[in-house]
N, C-alpha and C. Protein backbone atom coordinates (compact mmCIF):
# COMPACT_ATOMS: atom_id res chain seq x y z
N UNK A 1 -109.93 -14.68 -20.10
CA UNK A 1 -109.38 -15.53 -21.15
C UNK A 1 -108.74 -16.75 -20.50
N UNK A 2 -108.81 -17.94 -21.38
CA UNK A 2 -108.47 -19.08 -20.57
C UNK A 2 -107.41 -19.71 -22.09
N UNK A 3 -106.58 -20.08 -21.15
CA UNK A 3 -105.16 -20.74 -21.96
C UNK A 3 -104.83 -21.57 -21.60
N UNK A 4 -104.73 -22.81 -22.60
CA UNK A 4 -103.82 -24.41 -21.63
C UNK A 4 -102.95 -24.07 -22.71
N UNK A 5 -101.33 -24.95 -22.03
CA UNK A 5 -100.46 -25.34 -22.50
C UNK A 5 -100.24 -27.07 -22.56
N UNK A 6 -100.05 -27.40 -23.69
CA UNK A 6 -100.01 -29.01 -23.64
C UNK A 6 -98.66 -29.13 -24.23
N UNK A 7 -97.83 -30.78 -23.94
CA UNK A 7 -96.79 -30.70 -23.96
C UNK A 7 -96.39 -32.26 -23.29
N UNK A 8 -95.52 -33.03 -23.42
CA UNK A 8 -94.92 -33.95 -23.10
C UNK A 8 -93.40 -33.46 -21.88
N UNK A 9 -93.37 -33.99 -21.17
CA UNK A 9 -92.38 -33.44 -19.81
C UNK A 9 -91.17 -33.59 -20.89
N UNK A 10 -90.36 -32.24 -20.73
CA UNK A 10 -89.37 -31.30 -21.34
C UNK A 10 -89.81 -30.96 -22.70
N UNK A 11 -90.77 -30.83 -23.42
CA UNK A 11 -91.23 -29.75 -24.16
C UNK A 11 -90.90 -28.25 -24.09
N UNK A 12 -90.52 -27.91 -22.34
CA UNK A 12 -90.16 -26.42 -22.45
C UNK A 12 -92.11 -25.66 -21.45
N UNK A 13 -93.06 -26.72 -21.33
CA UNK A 13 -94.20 -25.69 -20.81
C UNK A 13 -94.04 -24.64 -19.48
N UNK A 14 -92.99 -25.21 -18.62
CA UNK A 14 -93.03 -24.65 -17.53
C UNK A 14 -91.99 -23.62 -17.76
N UNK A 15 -91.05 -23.37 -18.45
CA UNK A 15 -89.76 -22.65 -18.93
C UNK A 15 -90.71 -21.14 -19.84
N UNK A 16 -91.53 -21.98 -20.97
CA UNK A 16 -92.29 -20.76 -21.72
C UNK A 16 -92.94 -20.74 -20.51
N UNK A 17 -93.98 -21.25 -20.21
CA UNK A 17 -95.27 -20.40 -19.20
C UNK A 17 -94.69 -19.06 -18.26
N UNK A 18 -93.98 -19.87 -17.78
CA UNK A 18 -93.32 -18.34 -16.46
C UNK A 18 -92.58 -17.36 -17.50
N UNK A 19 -91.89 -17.42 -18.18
CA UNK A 19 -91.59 -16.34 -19.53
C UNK A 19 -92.93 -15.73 -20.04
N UNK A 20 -93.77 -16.27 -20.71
CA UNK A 20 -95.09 -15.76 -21.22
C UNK A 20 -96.01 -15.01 -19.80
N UNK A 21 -95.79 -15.74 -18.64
CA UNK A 21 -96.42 -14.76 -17.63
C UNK A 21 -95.82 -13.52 -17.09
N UNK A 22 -94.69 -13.41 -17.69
CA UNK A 22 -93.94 -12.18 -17.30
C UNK A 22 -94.15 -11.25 -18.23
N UNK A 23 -93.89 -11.55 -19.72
CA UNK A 23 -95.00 -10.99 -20.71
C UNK A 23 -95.92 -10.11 -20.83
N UNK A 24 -96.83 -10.86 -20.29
CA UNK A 24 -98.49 -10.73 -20.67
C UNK A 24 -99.09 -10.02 -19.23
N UNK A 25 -98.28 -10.04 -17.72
CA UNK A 25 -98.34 -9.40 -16.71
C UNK A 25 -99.52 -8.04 -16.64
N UNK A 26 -98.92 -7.51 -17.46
CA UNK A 26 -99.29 -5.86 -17.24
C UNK A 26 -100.82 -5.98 -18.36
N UNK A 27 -101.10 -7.35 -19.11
CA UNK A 27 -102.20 -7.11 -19.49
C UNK A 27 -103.53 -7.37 -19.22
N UNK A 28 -103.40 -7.75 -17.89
CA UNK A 28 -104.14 -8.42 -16.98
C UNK A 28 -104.52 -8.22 -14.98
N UNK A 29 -105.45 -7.98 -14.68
CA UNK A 29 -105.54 -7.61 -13.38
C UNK A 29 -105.61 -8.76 -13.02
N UNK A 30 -105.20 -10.20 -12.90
CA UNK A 30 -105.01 -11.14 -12.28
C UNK A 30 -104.92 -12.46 -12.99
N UNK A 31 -103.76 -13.28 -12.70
CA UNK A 31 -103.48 -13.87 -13.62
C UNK A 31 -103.72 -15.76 -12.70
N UNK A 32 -104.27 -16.33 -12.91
CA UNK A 32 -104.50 -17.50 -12.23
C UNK A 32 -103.66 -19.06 -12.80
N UNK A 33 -102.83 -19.21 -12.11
CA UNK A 33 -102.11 -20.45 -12.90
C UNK A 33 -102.74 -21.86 -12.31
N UNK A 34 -103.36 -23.09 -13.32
CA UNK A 34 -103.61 -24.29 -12.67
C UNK A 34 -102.61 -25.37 -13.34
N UNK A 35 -102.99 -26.08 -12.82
CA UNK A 35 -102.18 -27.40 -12.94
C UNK A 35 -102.70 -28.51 -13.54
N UNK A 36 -103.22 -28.89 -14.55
CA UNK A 36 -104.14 -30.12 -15.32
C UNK A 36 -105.36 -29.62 -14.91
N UNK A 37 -105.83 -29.61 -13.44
CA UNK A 37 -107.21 -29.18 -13.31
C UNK A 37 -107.53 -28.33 -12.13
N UNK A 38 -108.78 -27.96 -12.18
CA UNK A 38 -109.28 -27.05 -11.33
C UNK A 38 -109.31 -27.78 -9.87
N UNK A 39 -109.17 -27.39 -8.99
CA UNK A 39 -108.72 -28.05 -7.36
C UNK A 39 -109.97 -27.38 -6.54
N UNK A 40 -111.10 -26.98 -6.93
CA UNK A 40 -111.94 -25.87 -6.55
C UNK A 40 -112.92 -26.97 -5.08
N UNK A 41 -113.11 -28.49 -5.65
CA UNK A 41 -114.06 -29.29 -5.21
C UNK A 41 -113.22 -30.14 -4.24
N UNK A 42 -112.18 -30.76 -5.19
CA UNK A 42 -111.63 -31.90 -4.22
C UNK A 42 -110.35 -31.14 -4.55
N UNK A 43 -109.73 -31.14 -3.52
CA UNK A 43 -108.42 -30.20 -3.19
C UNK A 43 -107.04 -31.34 -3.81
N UNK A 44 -106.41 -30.99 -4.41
CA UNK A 44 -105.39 -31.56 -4.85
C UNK A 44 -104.17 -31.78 -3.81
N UNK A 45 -103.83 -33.35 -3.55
CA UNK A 45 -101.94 -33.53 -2.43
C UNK A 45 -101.42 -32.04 -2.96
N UNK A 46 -100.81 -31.45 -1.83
CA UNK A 46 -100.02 -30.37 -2.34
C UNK A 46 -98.90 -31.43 -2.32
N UNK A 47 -97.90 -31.29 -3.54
CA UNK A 47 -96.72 -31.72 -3.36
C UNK A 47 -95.56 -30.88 -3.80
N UNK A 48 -94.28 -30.60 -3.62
CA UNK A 48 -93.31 -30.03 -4.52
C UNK A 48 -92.12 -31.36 -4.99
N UNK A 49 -92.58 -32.45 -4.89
CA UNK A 49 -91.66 -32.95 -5.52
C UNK A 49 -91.82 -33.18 -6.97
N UNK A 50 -90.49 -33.46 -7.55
CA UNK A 50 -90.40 -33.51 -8.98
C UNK A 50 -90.51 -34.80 -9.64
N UNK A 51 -91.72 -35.37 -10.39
CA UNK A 51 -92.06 -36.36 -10.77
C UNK A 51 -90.92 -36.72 -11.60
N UNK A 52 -90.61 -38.02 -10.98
CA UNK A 52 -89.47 -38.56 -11.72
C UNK A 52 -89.87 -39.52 -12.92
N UNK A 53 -91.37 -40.24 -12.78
CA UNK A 53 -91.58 -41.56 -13.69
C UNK A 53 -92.70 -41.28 -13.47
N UNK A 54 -93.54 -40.59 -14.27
CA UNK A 54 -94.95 -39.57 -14.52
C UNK A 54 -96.15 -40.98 -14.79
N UNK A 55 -95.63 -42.04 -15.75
CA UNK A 55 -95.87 -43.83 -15.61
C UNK A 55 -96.03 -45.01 -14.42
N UNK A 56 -95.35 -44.36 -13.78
CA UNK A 56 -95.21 -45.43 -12.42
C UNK A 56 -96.57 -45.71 -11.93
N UNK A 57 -96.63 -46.03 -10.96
CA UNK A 57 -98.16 -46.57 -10.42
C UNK A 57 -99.26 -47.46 -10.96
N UNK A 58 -100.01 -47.86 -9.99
CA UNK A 58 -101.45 -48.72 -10.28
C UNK A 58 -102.26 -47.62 -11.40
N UNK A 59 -102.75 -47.98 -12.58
CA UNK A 59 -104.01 -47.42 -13.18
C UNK A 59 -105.00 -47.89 -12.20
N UNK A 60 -105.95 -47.07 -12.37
CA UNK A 60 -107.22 -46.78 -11.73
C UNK A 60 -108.25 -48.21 -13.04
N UNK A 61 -109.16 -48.43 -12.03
CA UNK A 61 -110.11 -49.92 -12.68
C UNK A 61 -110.95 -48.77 -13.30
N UNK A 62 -112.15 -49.20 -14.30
CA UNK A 62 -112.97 -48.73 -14.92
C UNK A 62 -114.14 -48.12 -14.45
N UNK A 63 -114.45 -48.16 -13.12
CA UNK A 63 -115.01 -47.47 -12.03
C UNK A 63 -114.56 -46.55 -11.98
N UNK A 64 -113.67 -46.58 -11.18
CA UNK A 64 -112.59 -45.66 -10.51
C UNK A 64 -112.00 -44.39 -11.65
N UNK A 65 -111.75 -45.06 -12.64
CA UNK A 65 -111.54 -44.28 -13.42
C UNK A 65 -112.72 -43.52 -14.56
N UNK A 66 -113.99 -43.76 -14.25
CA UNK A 66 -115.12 -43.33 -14.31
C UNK A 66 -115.42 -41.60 -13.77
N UNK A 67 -114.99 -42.49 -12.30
CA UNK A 67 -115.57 -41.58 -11.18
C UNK A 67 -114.86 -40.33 -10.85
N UNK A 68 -113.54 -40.67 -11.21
CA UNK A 68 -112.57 -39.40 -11.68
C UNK A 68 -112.76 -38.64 -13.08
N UNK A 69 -113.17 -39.42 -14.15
CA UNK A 69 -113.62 -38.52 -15.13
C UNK A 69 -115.02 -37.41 -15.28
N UNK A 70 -116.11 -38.25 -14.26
CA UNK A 70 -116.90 -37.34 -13.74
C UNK A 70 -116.62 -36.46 -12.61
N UNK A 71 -115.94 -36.45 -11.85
CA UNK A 71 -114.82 -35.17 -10.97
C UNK A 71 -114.36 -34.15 -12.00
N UNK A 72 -113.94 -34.45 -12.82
CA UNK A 72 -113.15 -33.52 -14.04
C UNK A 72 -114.51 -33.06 -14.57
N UNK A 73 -115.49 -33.84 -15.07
CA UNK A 73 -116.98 -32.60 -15.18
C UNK A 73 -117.11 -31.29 -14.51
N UNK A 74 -117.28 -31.86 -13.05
CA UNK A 74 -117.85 -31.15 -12.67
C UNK A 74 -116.60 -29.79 -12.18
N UNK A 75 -115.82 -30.42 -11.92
CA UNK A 75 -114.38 -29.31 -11.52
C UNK A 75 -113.94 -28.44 -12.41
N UNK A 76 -114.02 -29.05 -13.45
CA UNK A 76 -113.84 -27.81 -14.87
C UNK A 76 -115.11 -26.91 -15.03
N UNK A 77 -116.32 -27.52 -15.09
CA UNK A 77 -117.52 -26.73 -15.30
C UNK A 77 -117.72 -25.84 -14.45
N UNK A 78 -117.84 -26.08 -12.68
CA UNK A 78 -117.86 -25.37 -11.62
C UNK A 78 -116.51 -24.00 -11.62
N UNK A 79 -115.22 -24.65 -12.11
CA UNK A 79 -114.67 -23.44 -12.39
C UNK A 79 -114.85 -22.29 -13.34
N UNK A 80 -115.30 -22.88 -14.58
CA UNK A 80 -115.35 -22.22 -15.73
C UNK A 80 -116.12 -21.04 -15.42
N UNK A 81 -117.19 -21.81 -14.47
CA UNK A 81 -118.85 -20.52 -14.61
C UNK A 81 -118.58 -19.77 -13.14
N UNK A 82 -117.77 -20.28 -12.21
CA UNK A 82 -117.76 -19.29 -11.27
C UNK A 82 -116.27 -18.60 -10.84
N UNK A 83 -115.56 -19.11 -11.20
CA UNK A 83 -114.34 -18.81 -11.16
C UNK A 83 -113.24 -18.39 -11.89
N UNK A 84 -114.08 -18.42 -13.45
CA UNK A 84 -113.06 -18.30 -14.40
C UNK A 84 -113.79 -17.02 -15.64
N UNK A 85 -114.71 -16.51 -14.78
CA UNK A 85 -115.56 -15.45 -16.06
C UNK A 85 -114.82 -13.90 -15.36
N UNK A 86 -114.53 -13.73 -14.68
CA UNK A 86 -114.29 -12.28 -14.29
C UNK A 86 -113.22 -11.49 -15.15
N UNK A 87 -113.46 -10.00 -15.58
CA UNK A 87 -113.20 -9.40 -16.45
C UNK A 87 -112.04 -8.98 -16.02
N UNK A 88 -110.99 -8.93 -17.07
CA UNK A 88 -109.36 -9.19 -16.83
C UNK A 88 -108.49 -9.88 -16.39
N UNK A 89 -109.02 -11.17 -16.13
CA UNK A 89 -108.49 -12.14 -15.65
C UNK A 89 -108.20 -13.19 -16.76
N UNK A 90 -106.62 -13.87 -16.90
CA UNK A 90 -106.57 -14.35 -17.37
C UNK A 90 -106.02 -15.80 -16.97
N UNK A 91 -106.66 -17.04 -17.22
CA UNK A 91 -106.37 -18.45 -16.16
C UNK A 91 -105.75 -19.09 -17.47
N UNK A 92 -104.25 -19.83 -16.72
CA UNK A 92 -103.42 -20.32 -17.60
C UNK A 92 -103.32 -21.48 -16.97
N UNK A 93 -103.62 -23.01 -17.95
CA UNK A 93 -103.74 -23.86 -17.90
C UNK A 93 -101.86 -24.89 -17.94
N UNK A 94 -101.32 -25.38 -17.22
CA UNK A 94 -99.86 -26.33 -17.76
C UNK A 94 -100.91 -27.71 -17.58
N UNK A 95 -101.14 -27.89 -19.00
CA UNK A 95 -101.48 -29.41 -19.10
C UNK A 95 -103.41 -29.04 -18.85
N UNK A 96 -104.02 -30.22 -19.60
CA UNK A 96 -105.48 -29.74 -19.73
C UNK A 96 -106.36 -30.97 -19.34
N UNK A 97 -107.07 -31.43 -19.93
CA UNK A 97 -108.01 -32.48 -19.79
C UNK A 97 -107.81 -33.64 -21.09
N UNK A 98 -107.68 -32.32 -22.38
CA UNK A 98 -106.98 -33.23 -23.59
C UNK A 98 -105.64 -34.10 -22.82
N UNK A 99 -105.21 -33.63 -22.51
CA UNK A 99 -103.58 -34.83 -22.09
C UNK A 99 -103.98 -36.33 -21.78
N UNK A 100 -105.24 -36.37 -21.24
CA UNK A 100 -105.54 -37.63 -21.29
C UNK A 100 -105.57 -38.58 -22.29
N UNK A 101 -106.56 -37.66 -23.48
CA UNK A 101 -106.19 -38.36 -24.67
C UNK A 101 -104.82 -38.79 -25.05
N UNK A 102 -103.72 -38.16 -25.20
CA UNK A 102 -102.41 -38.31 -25.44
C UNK A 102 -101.72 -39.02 -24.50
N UNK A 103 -102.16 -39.10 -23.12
CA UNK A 103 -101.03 -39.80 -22.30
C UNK A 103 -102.03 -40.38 -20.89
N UNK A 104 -103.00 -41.85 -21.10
CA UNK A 104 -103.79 -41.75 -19.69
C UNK A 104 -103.00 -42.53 -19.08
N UNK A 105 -101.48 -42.75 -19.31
CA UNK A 105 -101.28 -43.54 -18.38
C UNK A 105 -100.76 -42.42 -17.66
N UNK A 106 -100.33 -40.88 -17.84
CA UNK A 106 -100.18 -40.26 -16.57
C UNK A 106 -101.13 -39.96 -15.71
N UNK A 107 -102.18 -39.98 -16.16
CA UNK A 107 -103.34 -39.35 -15.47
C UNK A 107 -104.08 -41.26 -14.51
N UNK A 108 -103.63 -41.87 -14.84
CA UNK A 108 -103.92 -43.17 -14.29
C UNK A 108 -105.39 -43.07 -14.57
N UNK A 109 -106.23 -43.00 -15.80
CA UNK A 109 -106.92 -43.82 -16.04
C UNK A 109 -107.58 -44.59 -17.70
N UNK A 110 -108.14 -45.46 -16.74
CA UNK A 110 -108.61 -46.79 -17.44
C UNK A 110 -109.71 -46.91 -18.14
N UNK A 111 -110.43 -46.01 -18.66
CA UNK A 111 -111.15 -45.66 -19.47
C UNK A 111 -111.59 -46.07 -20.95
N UNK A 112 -112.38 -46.86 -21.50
CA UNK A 112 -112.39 -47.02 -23.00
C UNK A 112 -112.09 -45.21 -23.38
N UNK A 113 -111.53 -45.15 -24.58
CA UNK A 113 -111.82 -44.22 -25.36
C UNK A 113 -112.84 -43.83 -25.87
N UNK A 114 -113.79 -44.12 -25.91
CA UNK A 114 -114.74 -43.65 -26.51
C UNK A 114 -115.62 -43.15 -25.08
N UNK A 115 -115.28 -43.42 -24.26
CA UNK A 115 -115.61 -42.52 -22.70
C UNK A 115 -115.14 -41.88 -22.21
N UNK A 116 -113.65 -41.60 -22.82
CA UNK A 116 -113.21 -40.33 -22.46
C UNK A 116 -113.45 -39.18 -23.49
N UNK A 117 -113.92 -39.33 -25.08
CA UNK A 117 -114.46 -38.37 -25.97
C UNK A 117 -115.95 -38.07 -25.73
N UNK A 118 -116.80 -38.90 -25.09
CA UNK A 118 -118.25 -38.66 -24.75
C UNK A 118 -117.56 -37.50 -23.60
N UNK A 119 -116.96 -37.93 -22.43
CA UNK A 119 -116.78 -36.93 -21.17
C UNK A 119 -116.29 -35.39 -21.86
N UNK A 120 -115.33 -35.32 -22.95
CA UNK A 120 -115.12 -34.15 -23.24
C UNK A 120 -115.94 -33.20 -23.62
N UNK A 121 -116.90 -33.79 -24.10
CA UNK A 121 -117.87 -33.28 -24.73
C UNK A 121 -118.48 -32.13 -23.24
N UNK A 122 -118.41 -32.52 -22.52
CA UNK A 122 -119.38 -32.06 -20.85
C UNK A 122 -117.96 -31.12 -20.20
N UNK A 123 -116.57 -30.95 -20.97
CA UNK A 123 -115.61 -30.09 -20.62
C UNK A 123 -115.54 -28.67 -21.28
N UNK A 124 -115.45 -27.68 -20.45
CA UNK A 124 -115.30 -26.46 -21.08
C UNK A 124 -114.21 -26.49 -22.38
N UNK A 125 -113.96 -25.54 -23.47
CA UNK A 125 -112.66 -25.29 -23.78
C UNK A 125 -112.26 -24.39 -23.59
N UNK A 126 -110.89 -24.09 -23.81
CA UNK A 126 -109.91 -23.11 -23.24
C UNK A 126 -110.46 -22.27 -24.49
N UNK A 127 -110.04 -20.91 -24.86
CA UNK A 127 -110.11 -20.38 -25.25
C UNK A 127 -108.97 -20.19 -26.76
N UNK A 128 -107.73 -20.70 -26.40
CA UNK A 128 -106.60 -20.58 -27.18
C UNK A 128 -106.19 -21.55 -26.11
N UNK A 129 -105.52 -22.93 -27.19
CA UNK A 129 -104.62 -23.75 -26.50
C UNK A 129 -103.31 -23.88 -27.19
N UNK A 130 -102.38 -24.02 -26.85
CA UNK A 130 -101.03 -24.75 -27.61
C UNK A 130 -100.33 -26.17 -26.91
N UNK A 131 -99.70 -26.20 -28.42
CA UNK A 131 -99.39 -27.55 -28.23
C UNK A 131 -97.74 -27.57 -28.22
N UNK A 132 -96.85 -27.88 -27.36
CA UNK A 132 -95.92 -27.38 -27.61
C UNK A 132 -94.63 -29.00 -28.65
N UNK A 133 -94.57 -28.79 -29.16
CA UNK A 133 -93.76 -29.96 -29.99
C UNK A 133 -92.53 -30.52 -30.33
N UNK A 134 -91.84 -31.24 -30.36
CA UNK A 134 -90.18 -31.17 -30.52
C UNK A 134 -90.21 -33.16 -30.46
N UNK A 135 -89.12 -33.40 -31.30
CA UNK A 135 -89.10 -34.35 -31.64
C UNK A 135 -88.64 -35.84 -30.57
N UNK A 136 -88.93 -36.85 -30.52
CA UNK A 136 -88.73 -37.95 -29.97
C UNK A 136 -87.01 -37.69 -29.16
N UNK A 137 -86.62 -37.35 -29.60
CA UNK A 137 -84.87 -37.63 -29.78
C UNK A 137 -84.55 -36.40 -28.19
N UNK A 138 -85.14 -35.39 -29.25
CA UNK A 138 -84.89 -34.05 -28.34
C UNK A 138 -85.20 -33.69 -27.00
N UNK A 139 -86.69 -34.64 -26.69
CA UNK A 139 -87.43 -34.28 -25.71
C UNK A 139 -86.66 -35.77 -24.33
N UNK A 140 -86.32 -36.73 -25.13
CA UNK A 140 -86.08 -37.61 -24.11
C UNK A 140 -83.97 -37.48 -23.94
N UNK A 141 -83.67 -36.61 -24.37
CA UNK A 141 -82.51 -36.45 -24.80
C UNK A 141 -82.33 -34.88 -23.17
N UNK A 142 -83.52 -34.27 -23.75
CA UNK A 142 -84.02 -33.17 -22.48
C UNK A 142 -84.42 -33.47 -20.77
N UNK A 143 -85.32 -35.03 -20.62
CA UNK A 143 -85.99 -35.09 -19.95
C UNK A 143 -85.82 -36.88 -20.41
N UNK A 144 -85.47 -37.81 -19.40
CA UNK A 144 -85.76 -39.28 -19.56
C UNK A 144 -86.78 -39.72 -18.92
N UNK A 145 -87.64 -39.16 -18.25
CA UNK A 145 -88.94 -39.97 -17.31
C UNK A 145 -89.37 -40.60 -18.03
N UNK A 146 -89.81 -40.81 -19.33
CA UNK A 146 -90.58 -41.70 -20.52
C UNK A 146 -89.73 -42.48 -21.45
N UNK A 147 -90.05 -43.41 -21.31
CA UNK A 147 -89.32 -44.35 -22.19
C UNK A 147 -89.41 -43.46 -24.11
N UNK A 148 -88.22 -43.45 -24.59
CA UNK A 148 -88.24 -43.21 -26.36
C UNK A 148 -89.48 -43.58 -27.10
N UNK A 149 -89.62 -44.89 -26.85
CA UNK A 149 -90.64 -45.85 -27.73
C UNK A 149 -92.44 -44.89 -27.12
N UNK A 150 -92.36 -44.87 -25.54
CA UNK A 150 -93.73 -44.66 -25.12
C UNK A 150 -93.82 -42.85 -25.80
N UNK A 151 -92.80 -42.07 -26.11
CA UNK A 151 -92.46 -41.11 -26.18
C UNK A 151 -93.29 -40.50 -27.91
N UNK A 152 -92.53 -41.63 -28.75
CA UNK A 152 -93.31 -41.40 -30.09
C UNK A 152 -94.89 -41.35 -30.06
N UNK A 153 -95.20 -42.73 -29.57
CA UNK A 153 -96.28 -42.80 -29.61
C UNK A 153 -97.41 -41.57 -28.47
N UNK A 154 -96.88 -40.56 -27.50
CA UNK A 154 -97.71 -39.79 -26.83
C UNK A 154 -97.95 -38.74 -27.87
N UNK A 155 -96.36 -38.11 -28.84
CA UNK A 155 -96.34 -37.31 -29.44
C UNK A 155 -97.25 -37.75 -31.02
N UNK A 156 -97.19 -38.69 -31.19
CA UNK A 156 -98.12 -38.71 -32.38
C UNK A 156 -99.64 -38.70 -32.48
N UNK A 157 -99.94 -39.21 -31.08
CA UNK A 157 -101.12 -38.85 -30.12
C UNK A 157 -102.00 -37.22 -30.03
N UNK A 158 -100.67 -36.94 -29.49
CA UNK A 158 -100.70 -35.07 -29.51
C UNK A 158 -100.70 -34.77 -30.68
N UNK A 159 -100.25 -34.72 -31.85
CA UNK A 159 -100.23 -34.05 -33.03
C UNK A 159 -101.89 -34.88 -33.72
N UNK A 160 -101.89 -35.90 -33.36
CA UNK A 160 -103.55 -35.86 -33.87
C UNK A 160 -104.38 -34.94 -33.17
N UNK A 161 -104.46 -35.09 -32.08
CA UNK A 161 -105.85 -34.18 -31.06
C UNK A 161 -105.75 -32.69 -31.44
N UNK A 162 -104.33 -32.70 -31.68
CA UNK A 162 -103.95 -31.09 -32.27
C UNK A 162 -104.61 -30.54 -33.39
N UNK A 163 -104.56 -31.77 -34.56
CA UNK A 163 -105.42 -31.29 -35.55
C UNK A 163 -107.03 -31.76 -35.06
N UNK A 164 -107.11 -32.52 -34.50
CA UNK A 164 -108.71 -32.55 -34.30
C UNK A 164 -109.36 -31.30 -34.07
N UNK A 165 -108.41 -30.63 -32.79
CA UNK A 165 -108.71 -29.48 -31.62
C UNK A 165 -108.46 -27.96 -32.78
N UNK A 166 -107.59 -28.00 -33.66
CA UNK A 166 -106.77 -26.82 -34.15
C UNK A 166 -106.25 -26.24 -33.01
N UNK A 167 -105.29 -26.77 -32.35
CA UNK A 167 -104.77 -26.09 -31.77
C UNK A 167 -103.28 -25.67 -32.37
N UNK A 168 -102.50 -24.26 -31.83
CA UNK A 168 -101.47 -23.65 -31.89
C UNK A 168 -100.35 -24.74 -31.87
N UNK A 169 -99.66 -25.24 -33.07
CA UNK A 169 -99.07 -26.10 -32.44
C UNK A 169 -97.72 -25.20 -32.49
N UNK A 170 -96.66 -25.46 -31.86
CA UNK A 170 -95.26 -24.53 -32.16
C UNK A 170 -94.46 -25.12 -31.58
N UNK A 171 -93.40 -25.59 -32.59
CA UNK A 171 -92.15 -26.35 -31.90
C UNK A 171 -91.24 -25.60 -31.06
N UNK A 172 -90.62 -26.53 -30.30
CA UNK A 172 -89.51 -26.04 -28.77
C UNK A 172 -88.71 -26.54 -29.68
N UNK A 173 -87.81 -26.81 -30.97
CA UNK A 173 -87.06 -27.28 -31.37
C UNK A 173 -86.10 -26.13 -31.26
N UNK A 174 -86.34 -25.10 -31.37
CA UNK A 174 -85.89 -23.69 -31.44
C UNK A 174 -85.16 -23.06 -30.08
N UNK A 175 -84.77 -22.10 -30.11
CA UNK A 175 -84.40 -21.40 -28.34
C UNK A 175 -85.55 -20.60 -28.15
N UNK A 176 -85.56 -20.71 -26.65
CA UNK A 176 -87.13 -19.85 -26.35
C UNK A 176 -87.20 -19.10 -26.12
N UNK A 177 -86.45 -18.11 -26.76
CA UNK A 177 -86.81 -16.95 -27.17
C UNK A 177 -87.60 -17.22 -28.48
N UNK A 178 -87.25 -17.82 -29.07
CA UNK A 178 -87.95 -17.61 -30.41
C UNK A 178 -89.37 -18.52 -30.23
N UNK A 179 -89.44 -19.51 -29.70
CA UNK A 179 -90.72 -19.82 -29.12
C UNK A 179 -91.23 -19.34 -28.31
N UNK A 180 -90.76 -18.38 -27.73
CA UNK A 180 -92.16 -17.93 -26.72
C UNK A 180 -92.29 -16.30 -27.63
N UNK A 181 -91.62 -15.85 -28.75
CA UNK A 181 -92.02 -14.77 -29.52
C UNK A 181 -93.17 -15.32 -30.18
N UNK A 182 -92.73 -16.75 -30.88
CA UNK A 182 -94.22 -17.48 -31.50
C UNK A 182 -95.71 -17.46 -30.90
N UNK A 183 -95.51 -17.37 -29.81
CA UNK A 183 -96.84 -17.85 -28.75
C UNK A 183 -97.24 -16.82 -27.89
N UNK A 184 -96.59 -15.52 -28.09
CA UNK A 184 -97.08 -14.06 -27.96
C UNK A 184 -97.21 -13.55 -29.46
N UNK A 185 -97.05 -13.97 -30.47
CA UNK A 185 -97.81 -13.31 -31.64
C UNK A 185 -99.19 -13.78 -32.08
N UNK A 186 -99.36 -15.28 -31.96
CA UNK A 186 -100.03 -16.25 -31.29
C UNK A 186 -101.27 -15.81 -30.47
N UNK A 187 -100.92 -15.44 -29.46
CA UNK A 187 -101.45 -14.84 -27.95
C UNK A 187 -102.40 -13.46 -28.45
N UNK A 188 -101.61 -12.67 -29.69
CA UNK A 188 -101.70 -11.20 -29.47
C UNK A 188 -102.78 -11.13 -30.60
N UNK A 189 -103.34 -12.15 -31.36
CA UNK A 189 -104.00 -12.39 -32.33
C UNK A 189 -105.15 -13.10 -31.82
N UNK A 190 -105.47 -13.59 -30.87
CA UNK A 190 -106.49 -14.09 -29.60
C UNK A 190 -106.86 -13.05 -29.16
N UNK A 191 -106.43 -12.07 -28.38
CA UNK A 191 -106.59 -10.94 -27.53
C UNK A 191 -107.36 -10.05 -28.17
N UNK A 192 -107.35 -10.18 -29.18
CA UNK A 192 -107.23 -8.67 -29.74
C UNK A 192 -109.12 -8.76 -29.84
């Protein structure tokens, strides 16, 4: 089973995820956590630092940012079919390929839109995704790396692709306990 979590930085994904993997532990003989994408081809900077301004940097030119969206083909596909079919295993996604739609200036690229919805088309989907949600105020009130203003507009972003996608959407407005009960009842209605 394959699960992304989507989410704007302080939504709560990394707070639920390690809660939900403590969870769901015992229902699974191996549990695989990625990071936006599969690292299987071209190996990802290991870094541990904590992105302070997720915005900062050069965007990538329309090449460049081409040539990375065909990387994401083939890195998602190559995982999906060899790395991600084995029985009891469950691969949990923080952040997906959709995030682009909602936010390319983190992902630095430069892409018409209508070339990054042709590329999706050539992306696996997760199986069960969520979207995790909480309002303008709350999230930059949680977390300032994003400007307020750039903030509305990622989240109104996300709540479209959400209904495009149907995905799980479930607000962090709440304590997480009660959101991550949402997203194991959620979870337990997938599984089954």
């Amino acid at each position: 089973m394959v699960i992304a979590f989507l989410g704007v930085d302080g939504s709560g994904k990394s707070t639920i995820i390690n809660k939900f993997i403590d969870h769901v532990n015992n229902d699974w003989s191996e549990i695989k956590y990625v990071h936006f994408r599969p690292a299987y081809l071209l190996k990802k900077k290991s870094s541990k630092e904590i992105v302070k301004n997720p915005h900062s940097g050069v965007n990538r030119g329309i090449v460049m940012s081409f040539l990375k969206l065909l990387l994401f083909v083939a890195e998602y596909n190559w995982a999906f079919y060899f790395h991600y079919k084995k029985p009891g295993q469950l691969v949990i996604f923080d952040r997906y390929y959709y995030d682009i739609f909602a936010d390319p200036l983190r992902t630095k690229i430069s892409s018409p839109k209508w070339l990054i919805k042709s590329i999706d088309r050539l992306i696996p989907s997760p199986d069960l995704v969520f979207y995790f949600d909480a309002s303008a105020k709350t999230l930059f009130e949680r977390k300032k790396e994003i400007e307020k203003e750039s903030l509305e507009r990622i989240l109104a972003k996300y709540l479209e692709i959400a209904e495009i996608y149907a995905f799980q959407v479930v607000s962090t407005e709440t304590s997480i306990s009660n959101t991550l009960d949402k997203v194991i009842t959620i979870y337990g209605t997938y599984k089954e």
